[in-house]
Protein backbone atom coordinates (compact mmCIF):
# COMPACT_ATOMS: atom_id res chain seq x y z
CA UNK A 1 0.00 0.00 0.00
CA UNK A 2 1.13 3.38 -1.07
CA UNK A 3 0.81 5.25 2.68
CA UNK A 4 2.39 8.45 1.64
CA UNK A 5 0.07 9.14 -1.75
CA UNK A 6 -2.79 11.15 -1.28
CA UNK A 7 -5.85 11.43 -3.49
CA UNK A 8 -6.57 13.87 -5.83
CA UNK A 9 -9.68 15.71 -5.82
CA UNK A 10 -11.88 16.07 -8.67
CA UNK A 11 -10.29 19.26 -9.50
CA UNK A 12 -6.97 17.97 -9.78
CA UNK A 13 -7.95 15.04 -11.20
CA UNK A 14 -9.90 16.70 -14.07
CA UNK A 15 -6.69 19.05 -14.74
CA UNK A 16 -4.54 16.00 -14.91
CA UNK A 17 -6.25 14.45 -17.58
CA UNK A 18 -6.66 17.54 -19.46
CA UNK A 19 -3.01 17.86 -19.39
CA UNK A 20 -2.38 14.29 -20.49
CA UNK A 21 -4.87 15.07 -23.45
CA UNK A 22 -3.54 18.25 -24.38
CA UNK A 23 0.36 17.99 -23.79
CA UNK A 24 1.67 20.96 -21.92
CA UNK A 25 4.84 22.75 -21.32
CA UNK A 26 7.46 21.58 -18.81
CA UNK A 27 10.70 23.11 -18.05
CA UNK A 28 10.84 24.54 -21.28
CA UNK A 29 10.57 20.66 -22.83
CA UNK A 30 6.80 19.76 -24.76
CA UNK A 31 5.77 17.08 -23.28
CA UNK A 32 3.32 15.82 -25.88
CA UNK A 33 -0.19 14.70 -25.64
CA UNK A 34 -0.51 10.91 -24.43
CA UNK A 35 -3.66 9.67 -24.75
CA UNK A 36 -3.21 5.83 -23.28
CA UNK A 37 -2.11 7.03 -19.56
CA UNK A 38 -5.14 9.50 -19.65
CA UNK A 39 -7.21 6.95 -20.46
CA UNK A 40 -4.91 4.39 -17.60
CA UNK A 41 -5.56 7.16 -15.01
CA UNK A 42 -9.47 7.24 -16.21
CA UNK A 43 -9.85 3.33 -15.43
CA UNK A 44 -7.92 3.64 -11.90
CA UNK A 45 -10.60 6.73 -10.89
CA UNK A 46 -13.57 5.16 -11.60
CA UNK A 47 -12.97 1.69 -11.27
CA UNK A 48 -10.67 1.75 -8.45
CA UNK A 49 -8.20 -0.39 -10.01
CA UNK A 50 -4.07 -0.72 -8.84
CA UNK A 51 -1.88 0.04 -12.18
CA UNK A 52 -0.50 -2.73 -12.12
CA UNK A 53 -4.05 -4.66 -12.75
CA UNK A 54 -4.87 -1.64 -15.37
CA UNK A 55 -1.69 -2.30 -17.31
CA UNK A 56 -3.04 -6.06 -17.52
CA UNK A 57 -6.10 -5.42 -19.06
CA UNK A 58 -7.52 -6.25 -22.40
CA UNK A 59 -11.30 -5.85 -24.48
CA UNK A 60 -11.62 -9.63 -23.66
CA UNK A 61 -11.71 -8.78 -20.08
CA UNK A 62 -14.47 -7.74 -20.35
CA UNK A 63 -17.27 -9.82 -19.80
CA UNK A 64 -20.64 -9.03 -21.30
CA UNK A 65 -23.04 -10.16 -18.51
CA UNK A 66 -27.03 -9.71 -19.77
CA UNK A 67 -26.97 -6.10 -20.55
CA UNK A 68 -23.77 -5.26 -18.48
CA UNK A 69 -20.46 -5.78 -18.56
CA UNK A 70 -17.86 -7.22 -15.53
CA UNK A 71 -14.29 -7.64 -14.66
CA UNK A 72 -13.65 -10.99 -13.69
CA UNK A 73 -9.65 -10.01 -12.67
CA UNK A 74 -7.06 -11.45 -10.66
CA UNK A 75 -5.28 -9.02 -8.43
CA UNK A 76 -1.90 -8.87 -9.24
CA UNK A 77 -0.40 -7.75 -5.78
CA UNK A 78 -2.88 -9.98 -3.66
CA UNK A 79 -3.54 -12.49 -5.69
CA UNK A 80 -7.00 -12.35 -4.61
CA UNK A 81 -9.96 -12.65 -7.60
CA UNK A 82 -11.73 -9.48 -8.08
CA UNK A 83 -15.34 -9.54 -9.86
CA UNK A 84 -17.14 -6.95 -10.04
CA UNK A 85 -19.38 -4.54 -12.47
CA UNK A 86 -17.77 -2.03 -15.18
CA UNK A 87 -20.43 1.05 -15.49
CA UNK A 88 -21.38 1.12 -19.41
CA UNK A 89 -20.04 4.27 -19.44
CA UNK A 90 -16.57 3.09 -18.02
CA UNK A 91 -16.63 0.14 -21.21
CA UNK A 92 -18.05 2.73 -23.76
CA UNK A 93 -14.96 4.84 -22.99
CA UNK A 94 -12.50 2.16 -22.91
CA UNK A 95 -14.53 0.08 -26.21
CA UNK A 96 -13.71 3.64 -27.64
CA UNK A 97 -10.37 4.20 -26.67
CA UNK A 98 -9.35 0.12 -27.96
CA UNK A 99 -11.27 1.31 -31.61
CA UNK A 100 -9.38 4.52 -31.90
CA UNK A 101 -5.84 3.22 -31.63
CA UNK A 102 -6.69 -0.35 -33.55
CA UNK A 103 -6.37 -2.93 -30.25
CA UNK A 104 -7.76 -6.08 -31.21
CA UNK A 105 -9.61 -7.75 -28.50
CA UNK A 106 -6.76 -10.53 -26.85
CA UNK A 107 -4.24 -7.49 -26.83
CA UNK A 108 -3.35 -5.68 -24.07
CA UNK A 109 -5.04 -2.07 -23.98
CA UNK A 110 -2.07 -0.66 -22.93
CA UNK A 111 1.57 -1.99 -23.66
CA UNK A 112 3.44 0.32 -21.42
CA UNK A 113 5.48 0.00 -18.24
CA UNK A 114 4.52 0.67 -14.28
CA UNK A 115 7.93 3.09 -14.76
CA UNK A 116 6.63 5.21 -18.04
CA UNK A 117 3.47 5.84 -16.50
CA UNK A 118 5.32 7.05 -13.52
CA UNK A 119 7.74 8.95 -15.06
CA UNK A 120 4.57 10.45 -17.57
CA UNK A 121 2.06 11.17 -14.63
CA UNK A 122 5.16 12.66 -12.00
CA UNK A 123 5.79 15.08 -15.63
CA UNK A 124 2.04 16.20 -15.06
CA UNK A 125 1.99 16.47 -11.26
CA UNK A 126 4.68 18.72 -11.52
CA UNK A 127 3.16 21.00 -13.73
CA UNK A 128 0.01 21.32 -11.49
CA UNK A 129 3.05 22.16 -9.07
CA UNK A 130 1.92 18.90 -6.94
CA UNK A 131 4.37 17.79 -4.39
CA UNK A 132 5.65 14.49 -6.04
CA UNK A 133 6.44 12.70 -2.52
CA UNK A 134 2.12 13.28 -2.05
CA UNK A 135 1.19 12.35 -5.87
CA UNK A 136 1.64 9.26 -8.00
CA UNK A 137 0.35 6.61 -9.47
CA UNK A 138 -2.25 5.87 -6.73
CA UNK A 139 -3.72 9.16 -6.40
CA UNK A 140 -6.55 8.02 -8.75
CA UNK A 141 -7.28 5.22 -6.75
CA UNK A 142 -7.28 7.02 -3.90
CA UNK A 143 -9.97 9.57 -6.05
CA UNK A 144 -11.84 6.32 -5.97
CA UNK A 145 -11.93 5.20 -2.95
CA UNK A 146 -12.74 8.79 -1.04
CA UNK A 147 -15.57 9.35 -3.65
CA UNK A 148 -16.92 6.04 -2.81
CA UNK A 149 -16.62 6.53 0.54
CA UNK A 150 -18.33 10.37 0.59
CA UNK A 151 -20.74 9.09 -1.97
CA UNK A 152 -22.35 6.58 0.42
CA UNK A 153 -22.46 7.70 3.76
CA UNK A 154 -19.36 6.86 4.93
CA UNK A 155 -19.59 3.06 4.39
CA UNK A 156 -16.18 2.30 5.04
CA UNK A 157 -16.82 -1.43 4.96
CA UNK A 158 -18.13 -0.79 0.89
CA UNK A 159 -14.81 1.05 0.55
CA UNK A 160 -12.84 -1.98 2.03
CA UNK A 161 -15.00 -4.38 -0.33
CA UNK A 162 -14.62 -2.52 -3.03
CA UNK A 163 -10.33 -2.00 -2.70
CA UNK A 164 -10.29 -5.87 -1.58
CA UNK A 165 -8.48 -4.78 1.56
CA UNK A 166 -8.18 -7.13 4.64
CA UNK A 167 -9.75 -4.63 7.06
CA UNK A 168 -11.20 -1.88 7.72
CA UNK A 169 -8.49 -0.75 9.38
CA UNK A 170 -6.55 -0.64 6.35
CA UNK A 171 -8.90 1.40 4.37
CA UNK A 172 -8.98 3.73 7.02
CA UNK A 173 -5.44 4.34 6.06
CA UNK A 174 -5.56 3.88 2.67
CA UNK A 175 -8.22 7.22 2.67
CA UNK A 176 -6.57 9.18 5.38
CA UNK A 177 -9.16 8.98 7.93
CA UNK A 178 -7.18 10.05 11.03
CA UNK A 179 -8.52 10.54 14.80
CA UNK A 180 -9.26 14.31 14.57
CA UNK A 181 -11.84 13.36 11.88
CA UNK A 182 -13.38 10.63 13.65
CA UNK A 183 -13.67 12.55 16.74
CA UNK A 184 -14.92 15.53 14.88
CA UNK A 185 -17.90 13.38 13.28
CA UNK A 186 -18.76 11.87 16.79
CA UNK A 187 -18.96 15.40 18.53
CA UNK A 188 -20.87 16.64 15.78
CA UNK A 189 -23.52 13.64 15.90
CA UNK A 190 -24.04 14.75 19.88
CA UNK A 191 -27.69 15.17 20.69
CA UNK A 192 -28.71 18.09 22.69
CA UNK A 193 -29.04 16.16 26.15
CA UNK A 194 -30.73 19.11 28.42
């Protein structure tokens, strides 16, 4: 687990694809456009995904299931199976993405390293002027996971489902929850007892 990454908020996270999309400026160096980690970072935030199970992934993966689709995936860090349901607008995008650059179905969707997506996305944090020892390649999981979280009242145990974690303990970590907040919510929830 990455402890010190933080997530990036929809803001940032919106500005970082933009940047991917557009290419930008850097140190007086153009850094050009690159499509395939924009659309890496777009499967991470909204599917919650770790890069290195992203980087795996292929059209065949996934499975049409009535009128949805699934991931049927095996994690690559845990080892632990992962099924679960792809939004149709999550396998629109990526059908898309797999007809625009010509990736037949058994081909990986993206035949690129852990390191070049690194290097790529550490090129675009620095131009937001994002600390890089906060930002990286988990940040959009991390997006994930606290918008899942906010989303649905705080379910923490959804969150922990949902990032296969063995506790809740760990997702509480994995989001940042510290003490303060926790303590915060409870003195807020006080009923006036006079």
């Amino acid at each position: 687990m990455n402890k010190r990454c933080v997530a990036l908020t929809d803001e940032q996270y919106r500005e970082s694809i933009s940047l991917l999309r557009s290419g930008f400026i850097l140190d007086e160096k153009l850094i050009k456009p690159n499509e395939r980690i924009a659309a890496v970072e777009v499967l991470q935030a909204t599917l919650g995904l770790r890069l290195g199970d992203t980087l795996k992934l292929k059209m065949c993966s996934f499975i049409k299931d009535g009128n949805r689709y699934r991931l049927d995936i095996k994690e690559q860090k845990t080892g632990k199976m992962r099924t679960f349901t792809v939004p149709i607008e999550v396998y629109s995008f990526i059908q898309d993405y797999a007809i625009s650059k010509g990736i037949s179905s058994d081909a990986k969707l993206f035949d690129i390293s852990e390191r070049q997506v690194e290097r790529h996305l550490n090129k675009v944090f620095s131009r937001m002027g994002l600390p890089l020892r906060q930002y990286g390649t988990h940040s959009a999981r991390k997006l994930f996971a606290t918008k899942v979280y906010v989303e649905n009242d705080y379910n923490i145990e959804l969150v922990r489902v949902l990032l296969q974690h063995s506790s809740v303990v760990t997702t509480q970590r994995y989001i940042g929850i510290q003490q303060k907040q926790v303590e915060d919510a409870l003195a807020g929830t006080v009923v006036n007892l006079v």
